[in-house]
PDB file of N, CA and C in Angstrom:
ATOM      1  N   UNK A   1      12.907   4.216 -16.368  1.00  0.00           N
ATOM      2  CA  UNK A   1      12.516   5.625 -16.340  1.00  0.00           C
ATOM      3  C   UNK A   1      13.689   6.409 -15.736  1.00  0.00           C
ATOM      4  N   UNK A   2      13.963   7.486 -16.280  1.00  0.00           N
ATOM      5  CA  UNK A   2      15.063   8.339 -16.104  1.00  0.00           C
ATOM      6  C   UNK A   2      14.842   9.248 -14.364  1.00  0.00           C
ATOM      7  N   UNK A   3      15.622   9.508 -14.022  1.00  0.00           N
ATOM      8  CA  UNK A   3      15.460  10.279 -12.463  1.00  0.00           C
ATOM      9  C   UNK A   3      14.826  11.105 -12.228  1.00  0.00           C
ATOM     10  N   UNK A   4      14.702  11.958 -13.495  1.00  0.00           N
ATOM     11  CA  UNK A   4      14.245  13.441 -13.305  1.00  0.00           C
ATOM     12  C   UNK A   4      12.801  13.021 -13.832  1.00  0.00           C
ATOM     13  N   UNK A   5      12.227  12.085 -14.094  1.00  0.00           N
ATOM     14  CA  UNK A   5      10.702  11.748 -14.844  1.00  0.00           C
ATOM     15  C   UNK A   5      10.471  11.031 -13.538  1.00  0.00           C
ATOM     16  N   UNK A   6      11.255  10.164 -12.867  1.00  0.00           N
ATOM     17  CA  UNK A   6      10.356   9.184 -11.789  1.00  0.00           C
ATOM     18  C   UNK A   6      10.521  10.397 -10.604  1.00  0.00           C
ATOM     19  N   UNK A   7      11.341  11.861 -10.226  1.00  0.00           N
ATOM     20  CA  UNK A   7      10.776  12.637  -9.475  1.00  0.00           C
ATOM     21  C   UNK A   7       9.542  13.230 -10.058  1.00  0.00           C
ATOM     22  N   UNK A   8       9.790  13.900 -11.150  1.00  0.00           N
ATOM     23  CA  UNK A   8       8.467  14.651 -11.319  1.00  0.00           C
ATOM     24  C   UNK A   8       6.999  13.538 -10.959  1.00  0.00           C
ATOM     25  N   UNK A   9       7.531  12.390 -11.559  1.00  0.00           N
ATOM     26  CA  UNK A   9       5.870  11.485 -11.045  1.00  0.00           C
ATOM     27  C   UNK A   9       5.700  11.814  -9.927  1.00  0.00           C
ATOM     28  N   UNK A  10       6.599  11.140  -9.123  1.00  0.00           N
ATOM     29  CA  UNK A  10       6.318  11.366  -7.291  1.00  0.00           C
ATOM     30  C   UNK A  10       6.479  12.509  -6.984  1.00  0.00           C
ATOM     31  N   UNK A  11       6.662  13.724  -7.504  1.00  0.00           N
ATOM     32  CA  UNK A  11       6.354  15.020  -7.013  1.00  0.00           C
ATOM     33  C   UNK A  11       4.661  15.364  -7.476  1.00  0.00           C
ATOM     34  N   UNK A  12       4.018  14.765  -8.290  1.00  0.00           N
ATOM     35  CA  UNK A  12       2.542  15.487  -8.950  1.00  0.00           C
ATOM     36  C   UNK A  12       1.906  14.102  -7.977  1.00  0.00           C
ATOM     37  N   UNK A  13       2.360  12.960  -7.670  1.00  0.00           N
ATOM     38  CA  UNK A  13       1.179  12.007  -6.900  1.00  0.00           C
ATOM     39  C   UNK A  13       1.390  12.529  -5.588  1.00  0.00           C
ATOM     40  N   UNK A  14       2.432  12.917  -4.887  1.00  0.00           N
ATOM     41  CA  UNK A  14       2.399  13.389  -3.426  1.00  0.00           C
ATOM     42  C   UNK A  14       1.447  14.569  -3.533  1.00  0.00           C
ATOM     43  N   UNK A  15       1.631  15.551  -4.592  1.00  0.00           N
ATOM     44  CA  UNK A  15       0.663  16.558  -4.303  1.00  0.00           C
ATOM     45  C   UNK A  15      -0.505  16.826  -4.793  1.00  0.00           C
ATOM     46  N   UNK A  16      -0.887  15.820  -5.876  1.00  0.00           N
ATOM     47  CA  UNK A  16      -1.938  15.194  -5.515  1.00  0.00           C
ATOM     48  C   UNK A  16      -2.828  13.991  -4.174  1.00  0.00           C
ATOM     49  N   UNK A  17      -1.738  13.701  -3.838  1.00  0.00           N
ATOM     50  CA  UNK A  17      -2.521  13.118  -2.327  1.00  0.00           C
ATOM     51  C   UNK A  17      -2.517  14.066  -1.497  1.00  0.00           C
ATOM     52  N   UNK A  18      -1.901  14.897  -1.265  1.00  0.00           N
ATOM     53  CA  UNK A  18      -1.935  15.656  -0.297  1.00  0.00           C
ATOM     54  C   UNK A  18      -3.039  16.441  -0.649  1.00  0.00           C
ATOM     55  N   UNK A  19      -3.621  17.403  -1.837  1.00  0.00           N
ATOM     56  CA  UNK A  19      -5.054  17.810  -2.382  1.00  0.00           C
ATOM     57  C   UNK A  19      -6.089  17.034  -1.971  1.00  0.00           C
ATOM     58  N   UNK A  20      -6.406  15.625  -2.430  1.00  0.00           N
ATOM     59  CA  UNK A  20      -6.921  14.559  -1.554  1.00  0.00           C
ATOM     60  C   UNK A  20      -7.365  14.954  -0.070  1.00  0.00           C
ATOM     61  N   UNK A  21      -6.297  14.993   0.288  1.00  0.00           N
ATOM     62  CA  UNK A  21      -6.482  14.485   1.994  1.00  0.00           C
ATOM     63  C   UNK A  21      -7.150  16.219   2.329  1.00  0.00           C
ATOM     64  N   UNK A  22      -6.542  17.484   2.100  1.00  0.00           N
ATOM     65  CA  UNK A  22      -7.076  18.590   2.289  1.00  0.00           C
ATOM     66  C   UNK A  22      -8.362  18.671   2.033  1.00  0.00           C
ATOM     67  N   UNK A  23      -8.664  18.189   0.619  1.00  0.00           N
ATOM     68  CA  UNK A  23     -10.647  17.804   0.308  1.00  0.00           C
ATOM     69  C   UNK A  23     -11.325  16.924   1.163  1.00  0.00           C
ATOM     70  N   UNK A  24     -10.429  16.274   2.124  1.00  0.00           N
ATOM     71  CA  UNK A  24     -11.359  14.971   2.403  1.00  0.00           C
ATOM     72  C   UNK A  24     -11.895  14.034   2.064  1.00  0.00           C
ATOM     73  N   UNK A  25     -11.533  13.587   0.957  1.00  0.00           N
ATOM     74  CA  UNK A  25     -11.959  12.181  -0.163  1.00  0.00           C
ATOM     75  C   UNK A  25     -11.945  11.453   0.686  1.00  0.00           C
ATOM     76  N   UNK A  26     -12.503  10.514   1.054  1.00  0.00           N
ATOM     77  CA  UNK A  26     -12.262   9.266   1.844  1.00  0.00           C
ATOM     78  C   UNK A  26     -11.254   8.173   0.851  1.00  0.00           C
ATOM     79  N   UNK A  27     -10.690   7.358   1.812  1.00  0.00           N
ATOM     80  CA  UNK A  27      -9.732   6.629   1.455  1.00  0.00           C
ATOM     81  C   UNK A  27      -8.654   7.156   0.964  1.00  0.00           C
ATOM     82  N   UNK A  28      -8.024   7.791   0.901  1.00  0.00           N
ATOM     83  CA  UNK A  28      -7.204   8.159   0.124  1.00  0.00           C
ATOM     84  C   UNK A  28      -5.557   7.368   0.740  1.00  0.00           C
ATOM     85  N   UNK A  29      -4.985   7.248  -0.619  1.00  0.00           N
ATOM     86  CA  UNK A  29      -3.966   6.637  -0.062  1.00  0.00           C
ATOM     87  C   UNK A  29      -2.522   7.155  -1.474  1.00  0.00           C
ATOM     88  N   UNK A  30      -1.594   6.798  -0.629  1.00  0.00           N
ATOM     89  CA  UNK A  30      -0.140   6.609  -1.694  1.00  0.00           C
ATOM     90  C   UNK A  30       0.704   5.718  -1.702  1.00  0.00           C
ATOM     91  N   UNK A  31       0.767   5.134  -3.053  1.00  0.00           N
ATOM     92  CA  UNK A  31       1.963   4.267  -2.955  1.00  0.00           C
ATOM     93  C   UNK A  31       3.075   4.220  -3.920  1.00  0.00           C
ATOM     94  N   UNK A  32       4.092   5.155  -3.487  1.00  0.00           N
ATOM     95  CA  UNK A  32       5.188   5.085  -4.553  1.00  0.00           C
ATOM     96  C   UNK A  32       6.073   3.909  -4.620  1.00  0.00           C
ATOM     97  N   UNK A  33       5.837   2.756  -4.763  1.00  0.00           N
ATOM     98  CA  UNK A  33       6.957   1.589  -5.271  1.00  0.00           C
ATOM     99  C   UNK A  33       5.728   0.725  -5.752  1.00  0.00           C
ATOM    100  N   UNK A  34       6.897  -0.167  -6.551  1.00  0.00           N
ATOM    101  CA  UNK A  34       6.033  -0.870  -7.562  1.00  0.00           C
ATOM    102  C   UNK A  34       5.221  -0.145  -8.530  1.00  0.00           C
ATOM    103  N   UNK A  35       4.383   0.212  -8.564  1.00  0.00           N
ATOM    104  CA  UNK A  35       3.210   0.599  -9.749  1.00  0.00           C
ATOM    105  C   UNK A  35       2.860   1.961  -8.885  1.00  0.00           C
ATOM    106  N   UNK A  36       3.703   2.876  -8.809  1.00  0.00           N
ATOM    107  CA  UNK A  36       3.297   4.436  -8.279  1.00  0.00           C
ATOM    108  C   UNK A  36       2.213   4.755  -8.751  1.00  0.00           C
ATOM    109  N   UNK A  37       0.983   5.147  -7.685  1.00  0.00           N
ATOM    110  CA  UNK A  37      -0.449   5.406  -7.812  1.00  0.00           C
ATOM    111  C   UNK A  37      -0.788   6.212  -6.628  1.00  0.00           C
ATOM    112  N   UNK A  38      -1.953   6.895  -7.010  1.00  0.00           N
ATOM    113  CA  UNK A  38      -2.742   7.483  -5.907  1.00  0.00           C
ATOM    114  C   UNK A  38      -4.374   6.341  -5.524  1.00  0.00           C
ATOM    115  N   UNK A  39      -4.395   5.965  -4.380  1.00  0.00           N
ATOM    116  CA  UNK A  39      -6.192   5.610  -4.533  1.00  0.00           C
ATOM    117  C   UNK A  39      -7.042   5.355  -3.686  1.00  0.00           C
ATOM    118  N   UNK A  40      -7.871   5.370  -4.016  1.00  0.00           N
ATOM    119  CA  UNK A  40      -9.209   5.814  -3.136  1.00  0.00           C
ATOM    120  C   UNK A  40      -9.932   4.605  -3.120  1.00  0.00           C
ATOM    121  N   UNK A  41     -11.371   4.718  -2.449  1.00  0.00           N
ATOM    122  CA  UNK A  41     -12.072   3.385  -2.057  1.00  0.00           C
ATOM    123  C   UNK A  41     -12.246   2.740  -3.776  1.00  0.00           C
ATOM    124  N   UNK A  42     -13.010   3.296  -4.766  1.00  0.00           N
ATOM    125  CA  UNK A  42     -13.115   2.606  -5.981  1.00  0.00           C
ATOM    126  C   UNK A  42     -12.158   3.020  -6.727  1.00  0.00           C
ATOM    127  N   UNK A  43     -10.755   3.818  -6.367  1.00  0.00           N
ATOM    128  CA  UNK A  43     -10.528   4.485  -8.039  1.00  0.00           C
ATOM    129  C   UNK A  43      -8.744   4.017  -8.099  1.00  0.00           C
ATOM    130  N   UNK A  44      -7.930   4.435  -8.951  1.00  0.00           N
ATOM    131  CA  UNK A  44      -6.368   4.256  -8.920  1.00  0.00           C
ATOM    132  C   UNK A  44      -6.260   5.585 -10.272  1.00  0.00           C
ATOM    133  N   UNK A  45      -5.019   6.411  -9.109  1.00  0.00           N
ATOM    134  CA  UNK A  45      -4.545   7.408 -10.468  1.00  0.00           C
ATOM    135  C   UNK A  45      -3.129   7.324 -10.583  1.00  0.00           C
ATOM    136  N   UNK A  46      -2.606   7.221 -11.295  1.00  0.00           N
ATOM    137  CA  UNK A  46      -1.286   7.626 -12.069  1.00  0.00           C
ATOM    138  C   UNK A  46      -0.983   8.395 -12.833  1.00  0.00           C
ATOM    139  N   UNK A  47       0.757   8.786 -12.934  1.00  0.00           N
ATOM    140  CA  UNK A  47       0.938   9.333 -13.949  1.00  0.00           C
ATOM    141  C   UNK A  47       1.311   9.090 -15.200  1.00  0.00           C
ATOM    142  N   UNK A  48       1.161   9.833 -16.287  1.00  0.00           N
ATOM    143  CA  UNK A  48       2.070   8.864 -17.489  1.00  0.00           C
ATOM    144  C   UNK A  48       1.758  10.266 -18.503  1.00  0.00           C
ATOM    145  N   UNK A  49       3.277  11.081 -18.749  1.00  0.00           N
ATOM    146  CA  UNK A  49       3.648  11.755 -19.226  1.00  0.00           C
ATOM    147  C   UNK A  49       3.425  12.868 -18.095  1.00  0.00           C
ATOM    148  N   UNK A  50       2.863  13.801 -18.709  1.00  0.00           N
ATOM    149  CA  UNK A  50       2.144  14.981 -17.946  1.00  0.00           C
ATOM    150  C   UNK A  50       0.654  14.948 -17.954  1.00  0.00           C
ATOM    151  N   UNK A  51      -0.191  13.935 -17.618  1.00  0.00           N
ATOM    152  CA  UNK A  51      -1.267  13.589 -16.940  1.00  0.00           C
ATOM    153  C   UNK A  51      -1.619  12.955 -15.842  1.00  0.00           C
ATOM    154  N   UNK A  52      -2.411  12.888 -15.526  1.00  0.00           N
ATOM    155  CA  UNK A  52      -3.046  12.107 -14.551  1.00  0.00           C
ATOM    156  C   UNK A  52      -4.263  10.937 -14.769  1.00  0.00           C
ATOM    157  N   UNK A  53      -3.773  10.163 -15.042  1.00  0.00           N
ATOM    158  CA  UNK A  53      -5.004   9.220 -15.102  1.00  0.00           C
ATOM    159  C   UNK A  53      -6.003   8.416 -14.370  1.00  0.00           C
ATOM    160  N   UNK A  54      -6.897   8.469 -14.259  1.00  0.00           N
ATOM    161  CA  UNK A  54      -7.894   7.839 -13.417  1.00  0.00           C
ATOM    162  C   UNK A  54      -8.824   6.851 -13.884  1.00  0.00           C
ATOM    163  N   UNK A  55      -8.721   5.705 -13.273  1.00  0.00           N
ATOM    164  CA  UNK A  55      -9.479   4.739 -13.451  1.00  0.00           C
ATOM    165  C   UNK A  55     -10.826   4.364 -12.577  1.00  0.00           C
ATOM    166  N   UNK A  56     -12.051   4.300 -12.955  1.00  0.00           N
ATOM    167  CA  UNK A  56     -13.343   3.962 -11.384  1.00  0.00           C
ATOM    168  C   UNK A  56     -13.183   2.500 -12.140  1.00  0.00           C
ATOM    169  N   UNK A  57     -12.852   1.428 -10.650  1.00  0.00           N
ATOM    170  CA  UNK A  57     -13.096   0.231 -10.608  1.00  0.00           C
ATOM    171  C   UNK A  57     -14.075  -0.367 -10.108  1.00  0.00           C
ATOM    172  N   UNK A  58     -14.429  -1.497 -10.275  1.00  0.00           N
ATOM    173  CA  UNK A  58     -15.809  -2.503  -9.830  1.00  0.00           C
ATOM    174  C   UNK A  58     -14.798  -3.064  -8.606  1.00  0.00           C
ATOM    175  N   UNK A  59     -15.583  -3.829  -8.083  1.00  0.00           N
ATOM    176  CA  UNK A  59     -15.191  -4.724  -6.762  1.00  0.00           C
ATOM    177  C   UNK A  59     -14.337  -6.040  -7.247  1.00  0.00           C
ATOM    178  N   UNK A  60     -14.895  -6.124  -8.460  1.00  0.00           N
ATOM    179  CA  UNK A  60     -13.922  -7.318  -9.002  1.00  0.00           C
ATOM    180  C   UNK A  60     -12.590  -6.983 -10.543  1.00  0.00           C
ATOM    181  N   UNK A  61     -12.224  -5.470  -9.921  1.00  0.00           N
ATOM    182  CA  UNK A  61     -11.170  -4.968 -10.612  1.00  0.00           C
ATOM    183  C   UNK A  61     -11.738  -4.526 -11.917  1.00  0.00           C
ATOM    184  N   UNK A  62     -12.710  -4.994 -12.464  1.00  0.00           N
ATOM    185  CA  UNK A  62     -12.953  -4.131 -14.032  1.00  0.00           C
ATOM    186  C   UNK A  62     -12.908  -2.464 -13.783  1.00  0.00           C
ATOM    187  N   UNK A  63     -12.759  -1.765 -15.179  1.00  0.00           N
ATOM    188  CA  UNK A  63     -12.178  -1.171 -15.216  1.00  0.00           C
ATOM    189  C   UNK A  63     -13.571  -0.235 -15.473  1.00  0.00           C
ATOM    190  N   UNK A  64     -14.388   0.371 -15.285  1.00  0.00           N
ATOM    191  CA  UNK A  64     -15.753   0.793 -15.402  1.00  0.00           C
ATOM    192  C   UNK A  64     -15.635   2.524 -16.206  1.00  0.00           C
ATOM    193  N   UNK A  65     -14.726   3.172 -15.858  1.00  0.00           N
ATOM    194  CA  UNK A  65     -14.484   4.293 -16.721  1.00  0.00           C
ATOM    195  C   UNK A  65     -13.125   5.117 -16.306  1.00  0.00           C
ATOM    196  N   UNK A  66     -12.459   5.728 -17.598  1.00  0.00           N
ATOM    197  CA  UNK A  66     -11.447   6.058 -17.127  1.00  0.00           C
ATOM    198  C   UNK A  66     -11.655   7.757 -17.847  1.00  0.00           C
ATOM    199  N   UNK A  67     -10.888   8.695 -17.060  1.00  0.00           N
ATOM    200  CA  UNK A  67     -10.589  10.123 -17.050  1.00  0.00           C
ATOM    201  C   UNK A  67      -8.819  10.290 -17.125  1.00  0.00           C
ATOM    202  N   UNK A  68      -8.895  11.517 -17.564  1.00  0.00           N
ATOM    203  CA  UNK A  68      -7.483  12.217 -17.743  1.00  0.00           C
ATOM    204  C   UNK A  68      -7.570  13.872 -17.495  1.00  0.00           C
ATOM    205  N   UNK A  69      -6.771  14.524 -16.997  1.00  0.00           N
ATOM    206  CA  UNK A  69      -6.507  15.592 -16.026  1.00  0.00           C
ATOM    207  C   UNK A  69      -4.892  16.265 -16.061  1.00  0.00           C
ATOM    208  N   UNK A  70      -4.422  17.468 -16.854  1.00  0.00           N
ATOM    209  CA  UNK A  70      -3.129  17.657 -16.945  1.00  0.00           C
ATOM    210  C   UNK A  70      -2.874  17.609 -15.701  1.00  0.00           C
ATOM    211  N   UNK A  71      -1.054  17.405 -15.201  1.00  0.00           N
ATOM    212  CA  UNK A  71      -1.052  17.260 -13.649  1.00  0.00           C
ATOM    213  C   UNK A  71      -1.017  18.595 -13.355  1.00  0.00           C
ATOM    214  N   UNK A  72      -0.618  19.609 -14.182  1.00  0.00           N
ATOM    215  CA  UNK A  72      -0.665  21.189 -13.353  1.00  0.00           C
ATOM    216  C   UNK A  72      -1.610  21.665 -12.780  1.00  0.00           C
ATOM    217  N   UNK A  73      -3.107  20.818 -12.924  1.00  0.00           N
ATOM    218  CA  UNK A  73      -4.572  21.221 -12.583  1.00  0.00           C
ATOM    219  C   UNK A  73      -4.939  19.981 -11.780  1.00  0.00           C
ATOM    220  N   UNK A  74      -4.070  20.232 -10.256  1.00  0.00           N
ATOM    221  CA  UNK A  74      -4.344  19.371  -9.460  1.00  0.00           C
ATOM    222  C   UNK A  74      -5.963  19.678  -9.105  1.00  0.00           C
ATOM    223  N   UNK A  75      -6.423  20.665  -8.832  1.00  0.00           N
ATOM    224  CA  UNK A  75      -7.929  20.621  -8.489  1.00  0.00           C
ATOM    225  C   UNK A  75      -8.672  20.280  -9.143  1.00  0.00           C
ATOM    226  N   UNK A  76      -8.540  20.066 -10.337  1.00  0.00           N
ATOM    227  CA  UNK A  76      -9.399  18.973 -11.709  1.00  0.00           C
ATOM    228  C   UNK A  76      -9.306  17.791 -11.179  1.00  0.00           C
ATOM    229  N   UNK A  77      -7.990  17.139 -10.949  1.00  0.00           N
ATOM    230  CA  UNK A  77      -7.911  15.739 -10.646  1.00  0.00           C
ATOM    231  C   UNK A  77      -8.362  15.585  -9.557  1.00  0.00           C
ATOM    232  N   UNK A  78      -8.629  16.367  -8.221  1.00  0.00           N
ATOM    233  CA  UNK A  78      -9.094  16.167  -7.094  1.00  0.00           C
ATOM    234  C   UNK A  78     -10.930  15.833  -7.460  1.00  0.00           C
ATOM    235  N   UNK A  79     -11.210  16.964  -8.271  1.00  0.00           N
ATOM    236  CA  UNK A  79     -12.775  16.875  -8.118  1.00  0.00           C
ATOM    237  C   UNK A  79     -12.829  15.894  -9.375  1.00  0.00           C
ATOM    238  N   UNK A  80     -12.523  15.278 -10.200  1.00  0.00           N
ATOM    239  CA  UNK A  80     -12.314  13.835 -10.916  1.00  0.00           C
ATOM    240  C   UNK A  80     -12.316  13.044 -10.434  1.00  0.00           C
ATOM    241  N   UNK A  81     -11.434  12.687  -9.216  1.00  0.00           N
ATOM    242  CA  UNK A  81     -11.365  11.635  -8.538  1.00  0.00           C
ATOM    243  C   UNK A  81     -12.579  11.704  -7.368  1.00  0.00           C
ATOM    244  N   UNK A  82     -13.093  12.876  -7.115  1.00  0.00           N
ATOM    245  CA  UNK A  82     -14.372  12.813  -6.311  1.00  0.00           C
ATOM    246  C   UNK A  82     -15.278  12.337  -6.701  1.00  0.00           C
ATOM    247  N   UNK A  83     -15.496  12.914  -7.997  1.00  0.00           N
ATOM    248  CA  UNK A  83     -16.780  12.107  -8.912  1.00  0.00           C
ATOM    249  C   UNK A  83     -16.699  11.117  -9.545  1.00  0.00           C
ATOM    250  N   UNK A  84     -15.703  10.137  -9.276  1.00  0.00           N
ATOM    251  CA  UNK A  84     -15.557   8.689  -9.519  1.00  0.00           C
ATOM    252  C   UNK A  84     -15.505   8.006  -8.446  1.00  0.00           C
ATOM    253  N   UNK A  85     -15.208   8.506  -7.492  1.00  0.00           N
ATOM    254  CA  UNK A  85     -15.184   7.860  -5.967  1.00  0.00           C
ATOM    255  C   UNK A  85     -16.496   7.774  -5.533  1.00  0.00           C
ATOM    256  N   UNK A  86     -17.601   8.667  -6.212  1.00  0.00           N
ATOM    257  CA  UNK A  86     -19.059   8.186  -5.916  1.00  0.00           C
ATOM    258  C   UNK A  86     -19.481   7.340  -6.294  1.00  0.00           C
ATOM    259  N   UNK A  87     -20.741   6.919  -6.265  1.00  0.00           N
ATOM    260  CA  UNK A  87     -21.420   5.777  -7.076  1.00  0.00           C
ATOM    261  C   UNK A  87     -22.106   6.236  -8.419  1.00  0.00           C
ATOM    262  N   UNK A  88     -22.594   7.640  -8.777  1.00  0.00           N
ATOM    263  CA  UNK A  88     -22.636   8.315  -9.824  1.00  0.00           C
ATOM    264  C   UNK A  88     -21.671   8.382 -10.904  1.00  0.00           C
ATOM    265  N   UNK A  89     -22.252   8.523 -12.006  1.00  0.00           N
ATOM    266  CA  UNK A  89     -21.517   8.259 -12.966  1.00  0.00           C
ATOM    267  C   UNK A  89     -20.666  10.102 -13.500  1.00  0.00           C
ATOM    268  N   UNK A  90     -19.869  10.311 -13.473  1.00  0.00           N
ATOM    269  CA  UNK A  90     -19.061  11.325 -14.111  1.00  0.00           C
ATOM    270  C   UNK A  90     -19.809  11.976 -15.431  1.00  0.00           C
ATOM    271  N   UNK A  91     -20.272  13.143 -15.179  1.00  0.00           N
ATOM    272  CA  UNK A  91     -20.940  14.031 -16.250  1.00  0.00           C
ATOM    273  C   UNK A  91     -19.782  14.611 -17.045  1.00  0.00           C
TER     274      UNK A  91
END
């Protein structure tokens, strides 16, 4: 991945964690090396292009439903990742 694509990733997951942590999601976490992600108690988001993707996982990693969120609409992906971080299913 070219320089100016692996900043923009880690510029939309920092500020998406940082949205995170301002909402109060529980768990929230960042990890830029290896497999750059944002995630929470059930969920993992990344980027890939100009989205955001979100995955709600089971306890034994399946992959239970996944969402997408342009990254310019960090408050979509915040309240996305809220309503997958529940135990409710995403309307």
């Amino acid at each position: 991945m070219n320089a100016a694509l692996t900043a923009r990733r880690d510029d939309a997951l920092k500020e998406l964690y940082a949205a995170l942590r301002r909402a109060d999601v529980p768990g929230a976490a960042l990890d830029l090396y290896g497999d750059p992600a944002v995630y929470t108690s059930n969920t993992r988001t990344w980027v890939l292009g100009r989205y955001f993707l979100t995955q709600r996982v089971a306890g034994n990693g399946a992959v239970l439903e996944t969402g997408s969120v342009p990254t310019q609409h960090t408050g979509a992906a915040v309240d996305l990742i809220r309503a997958m971080a529940s135990t409710g299913r995403v309307a």
